[in-house]
Protein backbone atom coordinates (compact mmCIF):
# COMPACT_ATOMS: atom_id res chain seq x y z
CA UNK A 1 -2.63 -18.72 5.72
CA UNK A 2 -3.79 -20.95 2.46
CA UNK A 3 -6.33 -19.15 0.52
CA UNK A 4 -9.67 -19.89 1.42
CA UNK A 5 -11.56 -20.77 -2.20
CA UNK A 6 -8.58 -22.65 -4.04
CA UNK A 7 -5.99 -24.02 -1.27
CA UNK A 8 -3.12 -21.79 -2.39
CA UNK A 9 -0.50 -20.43 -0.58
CA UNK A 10 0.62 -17.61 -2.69
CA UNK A 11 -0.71 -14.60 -0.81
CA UNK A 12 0.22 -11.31 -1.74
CA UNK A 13 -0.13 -8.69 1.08
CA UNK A 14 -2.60 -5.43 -0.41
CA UNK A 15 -3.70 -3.51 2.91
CA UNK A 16 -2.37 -3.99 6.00
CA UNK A 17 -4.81 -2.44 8.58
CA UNK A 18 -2.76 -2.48 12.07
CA UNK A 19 -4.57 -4.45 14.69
CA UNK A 20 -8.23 -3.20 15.26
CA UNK A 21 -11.01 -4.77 17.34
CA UNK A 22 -14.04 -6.10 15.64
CA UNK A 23 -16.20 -3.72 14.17
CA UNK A 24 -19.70 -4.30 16.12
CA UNK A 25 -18.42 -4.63 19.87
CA UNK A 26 -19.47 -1.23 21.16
CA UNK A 27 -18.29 -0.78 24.65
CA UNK A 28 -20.59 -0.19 27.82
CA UNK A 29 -19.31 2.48 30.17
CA UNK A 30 -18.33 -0.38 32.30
CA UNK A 31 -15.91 -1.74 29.67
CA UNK A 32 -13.89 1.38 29.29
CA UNK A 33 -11.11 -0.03 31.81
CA UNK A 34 -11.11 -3.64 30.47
CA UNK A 35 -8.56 -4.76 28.06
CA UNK A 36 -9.95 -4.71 24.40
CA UNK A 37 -9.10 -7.97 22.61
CA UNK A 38 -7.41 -6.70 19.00
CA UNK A 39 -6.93 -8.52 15.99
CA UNK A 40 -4.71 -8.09 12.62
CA UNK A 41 -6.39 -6.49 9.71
CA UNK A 42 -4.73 -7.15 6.42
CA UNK A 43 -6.30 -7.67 3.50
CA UNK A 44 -4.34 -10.15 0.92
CA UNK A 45 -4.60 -11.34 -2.88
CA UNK A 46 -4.63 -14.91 -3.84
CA UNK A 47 -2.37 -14.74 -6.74
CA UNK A 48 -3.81 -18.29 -8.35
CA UNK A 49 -7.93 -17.41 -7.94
CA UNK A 50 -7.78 -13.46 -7.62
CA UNK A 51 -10.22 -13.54 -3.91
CA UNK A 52 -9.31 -11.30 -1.54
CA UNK A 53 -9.67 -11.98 1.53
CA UNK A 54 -8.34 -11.45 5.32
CA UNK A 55 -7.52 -14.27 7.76
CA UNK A 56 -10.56 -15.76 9.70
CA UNK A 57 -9.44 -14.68 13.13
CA UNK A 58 -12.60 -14.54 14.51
CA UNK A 59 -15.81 -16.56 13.84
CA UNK A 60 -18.72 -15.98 12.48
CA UNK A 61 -20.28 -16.82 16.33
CA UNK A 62 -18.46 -14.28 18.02
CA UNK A 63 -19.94 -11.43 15.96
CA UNK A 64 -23.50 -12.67 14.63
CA UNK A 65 -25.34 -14.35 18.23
CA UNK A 66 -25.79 -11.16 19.77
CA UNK A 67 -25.49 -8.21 16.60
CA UNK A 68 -25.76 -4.90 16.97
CA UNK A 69 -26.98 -3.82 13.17
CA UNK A 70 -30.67 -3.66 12.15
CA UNK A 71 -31.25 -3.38 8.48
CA UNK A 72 -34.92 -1.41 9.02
CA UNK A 73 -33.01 1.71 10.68
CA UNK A 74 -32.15 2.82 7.41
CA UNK A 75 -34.59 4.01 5.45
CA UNK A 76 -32.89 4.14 1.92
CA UNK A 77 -32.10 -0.13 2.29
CA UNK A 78 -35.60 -1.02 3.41
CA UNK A 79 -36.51 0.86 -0.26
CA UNK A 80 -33.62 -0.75 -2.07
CA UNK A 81 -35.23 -4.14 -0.16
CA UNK A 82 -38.94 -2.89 -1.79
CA UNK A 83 -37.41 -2.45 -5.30
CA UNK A 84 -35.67 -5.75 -5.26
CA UNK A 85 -38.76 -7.83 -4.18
CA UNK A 86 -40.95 -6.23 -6.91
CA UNK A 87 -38.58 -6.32 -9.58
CA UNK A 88 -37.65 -10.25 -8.56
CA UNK A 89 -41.22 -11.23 -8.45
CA UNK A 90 -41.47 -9.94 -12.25
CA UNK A 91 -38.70 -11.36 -13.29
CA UNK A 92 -38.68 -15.11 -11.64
CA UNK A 93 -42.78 -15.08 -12.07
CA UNK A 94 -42.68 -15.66 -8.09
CA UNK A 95 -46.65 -16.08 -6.63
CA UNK A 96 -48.50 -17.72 -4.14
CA UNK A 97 -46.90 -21.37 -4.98
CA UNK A 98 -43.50 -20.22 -4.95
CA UNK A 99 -40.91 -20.48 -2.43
CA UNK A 100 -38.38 -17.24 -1.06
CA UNK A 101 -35.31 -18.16 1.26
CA UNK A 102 -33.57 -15.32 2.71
CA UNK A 103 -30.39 -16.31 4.18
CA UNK A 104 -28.94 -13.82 6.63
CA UNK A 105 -32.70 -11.74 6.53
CA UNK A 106 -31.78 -9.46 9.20
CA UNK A 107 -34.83 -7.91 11.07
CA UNK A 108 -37.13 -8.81 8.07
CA UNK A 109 -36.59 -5.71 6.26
CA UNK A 110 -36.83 -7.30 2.69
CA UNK A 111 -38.90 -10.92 3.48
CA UNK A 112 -41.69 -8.34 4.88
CA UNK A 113 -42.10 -7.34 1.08
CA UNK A 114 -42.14 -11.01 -0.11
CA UNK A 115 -44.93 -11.89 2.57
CA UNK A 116 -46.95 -8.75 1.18
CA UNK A 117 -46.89 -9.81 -2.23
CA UNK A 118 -48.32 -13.15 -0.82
CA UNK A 119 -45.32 -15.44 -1.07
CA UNK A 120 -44.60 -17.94 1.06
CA UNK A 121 -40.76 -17.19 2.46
CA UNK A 122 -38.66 -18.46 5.09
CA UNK A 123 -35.84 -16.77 7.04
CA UNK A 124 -32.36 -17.85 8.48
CA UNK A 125 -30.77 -15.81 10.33
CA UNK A 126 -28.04 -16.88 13.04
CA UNK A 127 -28.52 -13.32 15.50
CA UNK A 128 -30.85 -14.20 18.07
CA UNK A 129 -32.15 -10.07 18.75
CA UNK A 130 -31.95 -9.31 15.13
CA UNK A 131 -34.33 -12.42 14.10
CA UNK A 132 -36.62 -11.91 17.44
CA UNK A 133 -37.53 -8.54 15.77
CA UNK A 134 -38.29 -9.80 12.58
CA UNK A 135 -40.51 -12.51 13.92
CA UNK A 136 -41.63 -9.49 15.75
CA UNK A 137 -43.42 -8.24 12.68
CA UNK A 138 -44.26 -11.32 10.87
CA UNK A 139 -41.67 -12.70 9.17
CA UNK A 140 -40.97 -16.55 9.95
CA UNK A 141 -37.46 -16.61 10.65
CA UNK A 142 -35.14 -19.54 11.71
CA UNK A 143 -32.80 -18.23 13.87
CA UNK A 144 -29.76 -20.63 12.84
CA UNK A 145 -26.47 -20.45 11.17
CA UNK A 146 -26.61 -21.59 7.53
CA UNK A 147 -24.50 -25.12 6.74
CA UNK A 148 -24.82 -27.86 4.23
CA UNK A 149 -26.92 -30.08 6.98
CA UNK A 150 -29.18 -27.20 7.93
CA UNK A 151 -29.81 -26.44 4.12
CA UNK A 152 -30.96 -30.28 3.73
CA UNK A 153 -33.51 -30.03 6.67
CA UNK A 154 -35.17 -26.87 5.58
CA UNK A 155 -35.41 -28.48 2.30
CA UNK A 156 -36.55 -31.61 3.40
CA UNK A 157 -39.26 -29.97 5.59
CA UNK A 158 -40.50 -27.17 2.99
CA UNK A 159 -39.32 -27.83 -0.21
CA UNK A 160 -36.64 -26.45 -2.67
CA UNK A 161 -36.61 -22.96 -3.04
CA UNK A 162 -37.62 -21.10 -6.32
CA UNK A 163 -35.48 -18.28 -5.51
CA UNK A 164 -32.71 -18.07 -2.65
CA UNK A 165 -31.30 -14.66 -1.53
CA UNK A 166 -27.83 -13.60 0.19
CA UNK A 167 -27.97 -9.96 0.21
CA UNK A 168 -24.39 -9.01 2.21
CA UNK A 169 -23.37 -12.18 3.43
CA UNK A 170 -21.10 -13.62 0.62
CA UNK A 171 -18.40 -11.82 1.93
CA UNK A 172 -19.13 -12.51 6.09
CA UNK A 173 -18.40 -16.78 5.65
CA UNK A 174 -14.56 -18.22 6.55
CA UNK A 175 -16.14 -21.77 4.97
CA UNK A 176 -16.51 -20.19 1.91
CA UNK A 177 -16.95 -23.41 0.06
CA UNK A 178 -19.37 -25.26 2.41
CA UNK A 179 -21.27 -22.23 2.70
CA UNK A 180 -21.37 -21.68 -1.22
CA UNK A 181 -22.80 -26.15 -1.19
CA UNK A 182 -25.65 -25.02 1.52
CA UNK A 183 -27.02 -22.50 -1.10
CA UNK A 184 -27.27 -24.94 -3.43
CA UNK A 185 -28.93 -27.11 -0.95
CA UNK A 186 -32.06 -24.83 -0.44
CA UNK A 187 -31.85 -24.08 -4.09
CA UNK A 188 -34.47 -26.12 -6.71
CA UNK A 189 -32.98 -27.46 -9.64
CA UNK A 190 -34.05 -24.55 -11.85
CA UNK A 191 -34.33 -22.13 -8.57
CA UNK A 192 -32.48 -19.03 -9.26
CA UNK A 193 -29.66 -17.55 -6.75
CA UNK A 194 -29.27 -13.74 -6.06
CA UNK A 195 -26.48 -12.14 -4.24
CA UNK A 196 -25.75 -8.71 -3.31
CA UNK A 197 -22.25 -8.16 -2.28
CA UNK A 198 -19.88 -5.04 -2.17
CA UNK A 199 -17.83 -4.96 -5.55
CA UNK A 200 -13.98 -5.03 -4.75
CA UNK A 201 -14.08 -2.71 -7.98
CA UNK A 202 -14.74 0.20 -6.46
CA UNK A 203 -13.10 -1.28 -3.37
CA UNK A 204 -9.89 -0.84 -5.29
CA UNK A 205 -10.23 2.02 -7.55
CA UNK A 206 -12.25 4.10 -5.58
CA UNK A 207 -10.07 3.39 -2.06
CA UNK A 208 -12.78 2.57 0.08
CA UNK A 209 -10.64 0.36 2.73
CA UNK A 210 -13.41 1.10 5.36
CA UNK A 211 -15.33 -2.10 3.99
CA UNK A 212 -12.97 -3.89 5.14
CA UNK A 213 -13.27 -5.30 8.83
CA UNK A 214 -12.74 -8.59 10.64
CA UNK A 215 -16.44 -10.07 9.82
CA UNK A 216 -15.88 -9.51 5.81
CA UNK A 217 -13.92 -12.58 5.51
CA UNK A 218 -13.20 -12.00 1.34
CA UNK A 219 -14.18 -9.34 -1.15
CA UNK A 220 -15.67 -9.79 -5.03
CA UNK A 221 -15.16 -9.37 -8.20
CA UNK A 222 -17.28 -10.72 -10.58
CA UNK A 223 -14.56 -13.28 -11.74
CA UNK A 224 -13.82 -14.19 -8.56
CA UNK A 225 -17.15 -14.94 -7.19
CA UNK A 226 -17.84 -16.93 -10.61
CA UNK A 227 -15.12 -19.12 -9.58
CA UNK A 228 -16.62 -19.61 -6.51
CA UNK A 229 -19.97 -20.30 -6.77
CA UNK A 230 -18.47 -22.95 -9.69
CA UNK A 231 -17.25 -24.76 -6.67
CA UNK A 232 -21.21 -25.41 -6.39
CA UNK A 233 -22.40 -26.21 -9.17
CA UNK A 234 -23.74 -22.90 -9.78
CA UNK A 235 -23.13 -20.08 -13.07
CA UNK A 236 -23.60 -16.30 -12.87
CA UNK A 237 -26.26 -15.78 -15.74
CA UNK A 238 -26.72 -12.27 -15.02
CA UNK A 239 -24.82 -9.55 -13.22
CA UNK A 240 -26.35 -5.64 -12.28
CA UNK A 241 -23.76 -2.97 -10.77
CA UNK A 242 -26.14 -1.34 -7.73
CA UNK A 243 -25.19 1.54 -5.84
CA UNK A 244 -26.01 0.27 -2.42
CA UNK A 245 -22.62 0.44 -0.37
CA UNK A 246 -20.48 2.43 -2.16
CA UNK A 247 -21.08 0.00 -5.54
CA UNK A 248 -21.72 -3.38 -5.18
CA UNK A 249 -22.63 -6.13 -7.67
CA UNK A 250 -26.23 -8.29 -8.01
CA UNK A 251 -25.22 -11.66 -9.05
CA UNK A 252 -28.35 -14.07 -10.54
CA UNK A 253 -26.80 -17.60 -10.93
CA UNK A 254 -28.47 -20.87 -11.29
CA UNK A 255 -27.62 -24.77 -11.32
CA UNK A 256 -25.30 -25.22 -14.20
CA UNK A 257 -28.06 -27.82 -15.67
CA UNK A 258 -30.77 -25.08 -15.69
CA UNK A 259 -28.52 -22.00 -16.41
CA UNK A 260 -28.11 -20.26 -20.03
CA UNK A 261 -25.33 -18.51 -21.30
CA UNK A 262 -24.06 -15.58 -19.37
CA UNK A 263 -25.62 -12.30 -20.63
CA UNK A 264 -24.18 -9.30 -21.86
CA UNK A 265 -23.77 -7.36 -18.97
CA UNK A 266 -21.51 -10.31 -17.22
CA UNK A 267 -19.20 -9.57 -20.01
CA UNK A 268 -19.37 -6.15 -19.18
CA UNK A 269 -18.37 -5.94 -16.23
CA UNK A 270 -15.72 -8.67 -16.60
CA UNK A 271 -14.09 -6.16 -19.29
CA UNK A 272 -14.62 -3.53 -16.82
CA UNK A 273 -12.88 -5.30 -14.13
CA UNK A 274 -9.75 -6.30 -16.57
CA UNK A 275 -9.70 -2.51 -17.64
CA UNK A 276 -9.21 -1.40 -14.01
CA UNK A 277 -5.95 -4.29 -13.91
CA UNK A 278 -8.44 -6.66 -11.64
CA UNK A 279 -7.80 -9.63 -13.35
CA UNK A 280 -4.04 -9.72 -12.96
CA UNK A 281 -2.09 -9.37 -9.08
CA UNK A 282 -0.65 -5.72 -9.81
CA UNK A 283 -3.84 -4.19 -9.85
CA UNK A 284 -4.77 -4.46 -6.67
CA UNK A 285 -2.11 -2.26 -5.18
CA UNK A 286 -3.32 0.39 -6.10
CA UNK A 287 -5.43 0.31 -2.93
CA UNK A 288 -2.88 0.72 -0.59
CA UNK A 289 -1.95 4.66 -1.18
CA UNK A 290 -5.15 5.34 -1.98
CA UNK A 291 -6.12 4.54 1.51
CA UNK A 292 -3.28 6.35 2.91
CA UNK A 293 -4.07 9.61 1.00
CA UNK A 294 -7.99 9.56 2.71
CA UNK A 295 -6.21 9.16 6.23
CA UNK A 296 -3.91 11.79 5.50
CA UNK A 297 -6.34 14.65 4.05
CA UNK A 298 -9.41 13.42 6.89
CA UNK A 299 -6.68 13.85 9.59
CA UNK A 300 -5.52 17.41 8.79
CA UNK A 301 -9.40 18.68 8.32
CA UNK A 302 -10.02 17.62 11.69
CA UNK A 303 -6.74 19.11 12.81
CA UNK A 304 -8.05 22.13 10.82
CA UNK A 305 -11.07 22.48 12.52
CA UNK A 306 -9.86 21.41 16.21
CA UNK A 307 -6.89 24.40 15.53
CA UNK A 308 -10.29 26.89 14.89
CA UNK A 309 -12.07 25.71 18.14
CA UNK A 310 -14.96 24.19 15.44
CA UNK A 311 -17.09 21.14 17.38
CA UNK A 312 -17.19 18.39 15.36
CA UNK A 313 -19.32 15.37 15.62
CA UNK A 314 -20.35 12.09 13.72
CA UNK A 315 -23.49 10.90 12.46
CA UNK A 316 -23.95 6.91 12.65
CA UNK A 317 -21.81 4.08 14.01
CA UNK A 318 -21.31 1.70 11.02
CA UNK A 319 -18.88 -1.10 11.05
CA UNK A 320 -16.98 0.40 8.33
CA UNK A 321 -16.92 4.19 10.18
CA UNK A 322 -15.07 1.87 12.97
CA UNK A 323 -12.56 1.06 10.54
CA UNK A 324 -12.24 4.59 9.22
CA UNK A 325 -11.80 5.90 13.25
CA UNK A 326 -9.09 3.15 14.05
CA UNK A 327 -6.82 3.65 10.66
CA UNK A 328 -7.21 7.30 11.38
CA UNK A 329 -6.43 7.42 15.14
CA UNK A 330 -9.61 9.16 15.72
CA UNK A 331 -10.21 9.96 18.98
CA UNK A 332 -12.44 12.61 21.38
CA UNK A 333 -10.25 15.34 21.13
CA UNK A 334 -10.62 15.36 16.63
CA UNK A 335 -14.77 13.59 16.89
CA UNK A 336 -16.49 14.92 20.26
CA UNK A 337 -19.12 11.73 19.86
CA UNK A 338 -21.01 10.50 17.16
CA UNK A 339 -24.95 9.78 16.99
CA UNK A 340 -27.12 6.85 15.71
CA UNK A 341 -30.59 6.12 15.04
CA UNK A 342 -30.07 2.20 16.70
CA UNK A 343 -30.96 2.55 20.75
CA UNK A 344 -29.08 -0.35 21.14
CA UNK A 345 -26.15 1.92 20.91
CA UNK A 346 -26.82 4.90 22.69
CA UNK A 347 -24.33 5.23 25.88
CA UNK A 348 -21.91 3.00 24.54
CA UNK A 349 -18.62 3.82 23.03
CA UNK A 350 -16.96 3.06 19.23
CA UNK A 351 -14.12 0.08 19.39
CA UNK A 352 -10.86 0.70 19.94
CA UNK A 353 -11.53 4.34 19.34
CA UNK A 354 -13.70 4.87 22.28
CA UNK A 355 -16.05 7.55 21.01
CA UNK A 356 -19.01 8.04 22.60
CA UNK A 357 -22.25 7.24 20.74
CA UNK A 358 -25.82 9.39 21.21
CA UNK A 359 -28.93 9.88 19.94
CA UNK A 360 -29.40 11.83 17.15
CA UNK A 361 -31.10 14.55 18.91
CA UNK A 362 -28.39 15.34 20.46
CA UNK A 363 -26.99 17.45 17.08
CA UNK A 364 -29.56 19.74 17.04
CA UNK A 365 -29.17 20.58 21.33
CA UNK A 366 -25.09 21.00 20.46
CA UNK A 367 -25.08 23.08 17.33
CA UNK A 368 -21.89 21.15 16.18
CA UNK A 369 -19.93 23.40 13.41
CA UNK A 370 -19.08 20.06 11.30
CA UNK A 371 -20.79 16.25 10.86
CA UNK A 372 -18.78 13.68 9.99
CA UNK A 373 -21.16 11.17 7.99
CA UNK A 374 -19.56 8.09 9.08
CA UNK A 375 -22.03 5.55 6.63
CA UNK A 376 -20.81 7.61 3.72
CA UNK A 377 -22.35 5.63 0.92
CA UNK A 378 -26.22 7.18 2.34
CA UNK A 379 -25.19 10.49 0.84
CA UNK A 380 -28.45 11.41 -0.72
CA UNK A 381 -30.61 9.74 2.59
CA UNK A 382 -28.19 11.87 4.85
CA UNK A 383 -27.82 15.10 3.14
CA UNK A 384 -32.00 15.37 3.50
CA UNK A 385 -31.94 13.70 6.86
CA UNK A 386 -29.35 16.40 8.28
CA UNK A 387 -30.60 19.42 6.03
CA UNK A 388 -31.43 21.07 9.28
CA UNK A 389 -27.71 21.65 10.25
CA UNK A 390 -27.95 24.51 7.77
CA UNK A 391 -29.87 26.45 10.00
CA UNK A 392 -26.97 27.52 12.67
CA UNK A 393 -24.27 27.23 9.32
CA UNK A 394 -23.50 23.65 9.97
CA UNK A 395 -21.46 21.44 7.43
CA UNK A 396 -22.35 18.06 6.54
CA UNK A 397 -18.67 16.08 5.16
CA UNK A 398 -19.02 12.81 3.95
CA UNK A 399 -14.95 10.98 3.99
CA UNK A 400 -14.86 9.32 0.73
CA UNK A 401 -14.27 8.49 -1.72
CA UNK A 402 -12.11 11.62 -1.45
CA UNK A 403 -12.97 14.41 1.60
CA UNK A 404 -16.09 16.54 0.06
CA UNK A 405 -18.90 18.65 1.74
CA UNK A 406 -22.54 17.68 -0.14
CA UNK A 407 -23.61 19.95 -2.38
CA UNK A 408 -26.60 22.04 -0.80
CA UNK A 409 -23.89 23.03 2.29
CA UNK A 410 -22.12 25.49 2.06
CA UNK A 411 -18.40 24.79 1.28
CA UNK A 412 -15.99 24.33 4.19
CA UNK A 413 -13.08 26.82 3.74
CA UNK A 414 -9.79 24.48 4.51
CA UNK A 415 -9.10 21.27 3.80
CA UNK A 416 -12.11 19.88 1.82
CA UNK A 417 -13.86 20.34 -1.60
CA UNK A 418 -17.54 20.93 -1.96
């Protein structure tokens, strides 16, 4: 393995998973006595360029033609998408003789806001069922995989973009460089780029390993994606630390011949990153026991609760709670089945893990004692979402960053802090 933005070979290994299937195959009741294809999980530093990353064992084909996530079911992201849209507009001075390129737009969740606010937008997006339903409401959407030769056509037939966005998919690209050339190919020479990607800050510090599965090909800090966006042409002018995901980063970056000088906050969070030891090898290590130590105290609550005859269940089927269930070895016995909101998922069964997944209705016919929040960064959403629980005594636990209740449950009595 070479590193995939500088060539090295100086890997240094920071998280080694085991071997877990990829996060979005949910299983059909007719799969259940197939084999399950695995692959290695390991996450590894580039000691020359600082990106983390994990080897590209699968491609970005085998998860994206057919994909099982729809931004829209989550009502918190379509309102992050809302706040974005508005707050762009303002600041880029977007109207009806602008151009908006989502790349990777999902169902439409955020170009619907664009096209509301009378923009003309365009959106790529390689999944054939996720773009059908945001053509479904709207939204033109190219259903295509983003290269440098697709970025020249879609600029040749509607113009440069004024402003490009790549909300989550930074991290999902093995041709890291090509990939990082195509967004400059839809960009206009003064366009702006904005790109929303999980912060390997709180990755690190705050242990939250589930973020990392086989279709998250590298991981961010703010001096690492610097470096490779530079690869482009391109220079972060502007950084904002969101909260979307657990903490991610909002990078604003332009072509070097149109971009100023780096504000204040991209210093800031560059002296935040050095602080936490991110901008030397040695602090990344860190991650490794404090992944071990959320295995370890999520394992004995569920052994807790199993040993008092409680029922405990799940609530969602994220990508990152599959990770969580297969470094765990989370099985039926410890999580009766989880729930989601997606129909596409109801009857099938978690990778690897083989959990059975329901509709969310079926919580309030089972009375479980305990819910497992598996998408743990939609605290606030899920806390009101699940506030009926509290009428039988139920306890809503969200995994990390360490093992807590939320606050308006009542406390569980062994192994987890309100």
């Amino acid at each position: 393995m070479t590193c995939r933005l500088c060539g090295s070979h100086r890997l240094l290994s920071v998280l080694d998973l085991g071997a877990t299937p990829p996060c979005e195959t949910f299983l059909a009741a007719d799969d259940l006595d197939s084999p399950e294809p695995t692959f290695p999980l390991h996450l590894r530093l580039c000691e020359d360029c600082l990106l983390l990353q994990i080897p590209a064992l699968i491609t970005p084909e085998d998860t994206f033609s057919e994909y099982a996530y729809f931004s829209s079911y989550s009502d918190s992201w379509v309102q992050h998408a809302k706040r974005y849209v508005d707050e762009a507009v303002a600041r880029i001075g977007l109207g009806p003789d602008s151009f908006v390129t989502e790349v990777a737009s999902n169902d439409g969740y955020l170009l619907q806001h664009v096209m509301a606010a009378g923009i003309p937008c365009l959106g790529i997006e390689p999944s054939v069922n996720v773009g059908a339903a945001a053509r479904d409401i709207g939204v033109p959407t190219l259903t295509a995989f983003l290269d440098e030769e697709l970025a020249s056509r879609v600029r040749a037939e509607r113009g440069p973009a004024d402003l490009v966005i790549a909300n989550n998919v930074y991290a999902h690209i093995p041709d890291l460089l090509g990939f990082t050339k195509a967004l400059r190919g839809l960009l206009a020479d003064d366009g702006w780029l904005s790109i929303e990607v999980h912060h390997a800050l709180n990755l690190v510090t705050l242990g939250q390993f589930d973020t990392i599965y086989h279709e998250h090909f590298q991981y961010y800090t703010v001096l690492s994606a610097m470096r490779a966006l530079a690869t482009a042409g391109l220079t972060v002018v502007d950084v904002e630390m969101i909260t979307t995901h657990g903490g991610s980063i909002r990078l604003w970056a332009q072509p070097e011949g149109a971009a100023g000088p780096p504000s204040q906050r991209v210093a800031e969070v560059l002296r935040l990153e050095e602080e936490a030891g991110l901008h030397a090898a040695d602090g990344y290590l860190a991650l490794r026991p404090r992944a071990e130590a959320v295995r370890h105290q999520l394992l004995q609550f569920l052994l807790d609760c199993h040993a008092d005859g409680k029922l405990v269940v799940g609530y969602g089927a994220p990508g990152k709670g599959n990770t969580l269930l297969n470094y765990c070895g989370i099985r039926p016995d410890l999580l009766a089945y989880t729930v989601d909101r997606n129909p596409y998922k109801h009857g099938r069964f978690t990778p690897g893990t083989r959990i059975p997944i329901h509709d969310p209705a079926q919580i309030a016919k089972d009375r479980p004692d305990v819910v497992l929040a598996l998408p743990w960064n939609l605290e606030t959403e899920l806390t009101e979402q699940l506030s009926y629980i509290r009428e039988w005594d139920g306890q809503l636990v969200f995994p990390l960053p360490t093992l807590h209740s939320s606050a308006i449950f009542k406390p569980v009595t062994r192994g987890v802090s309100a």
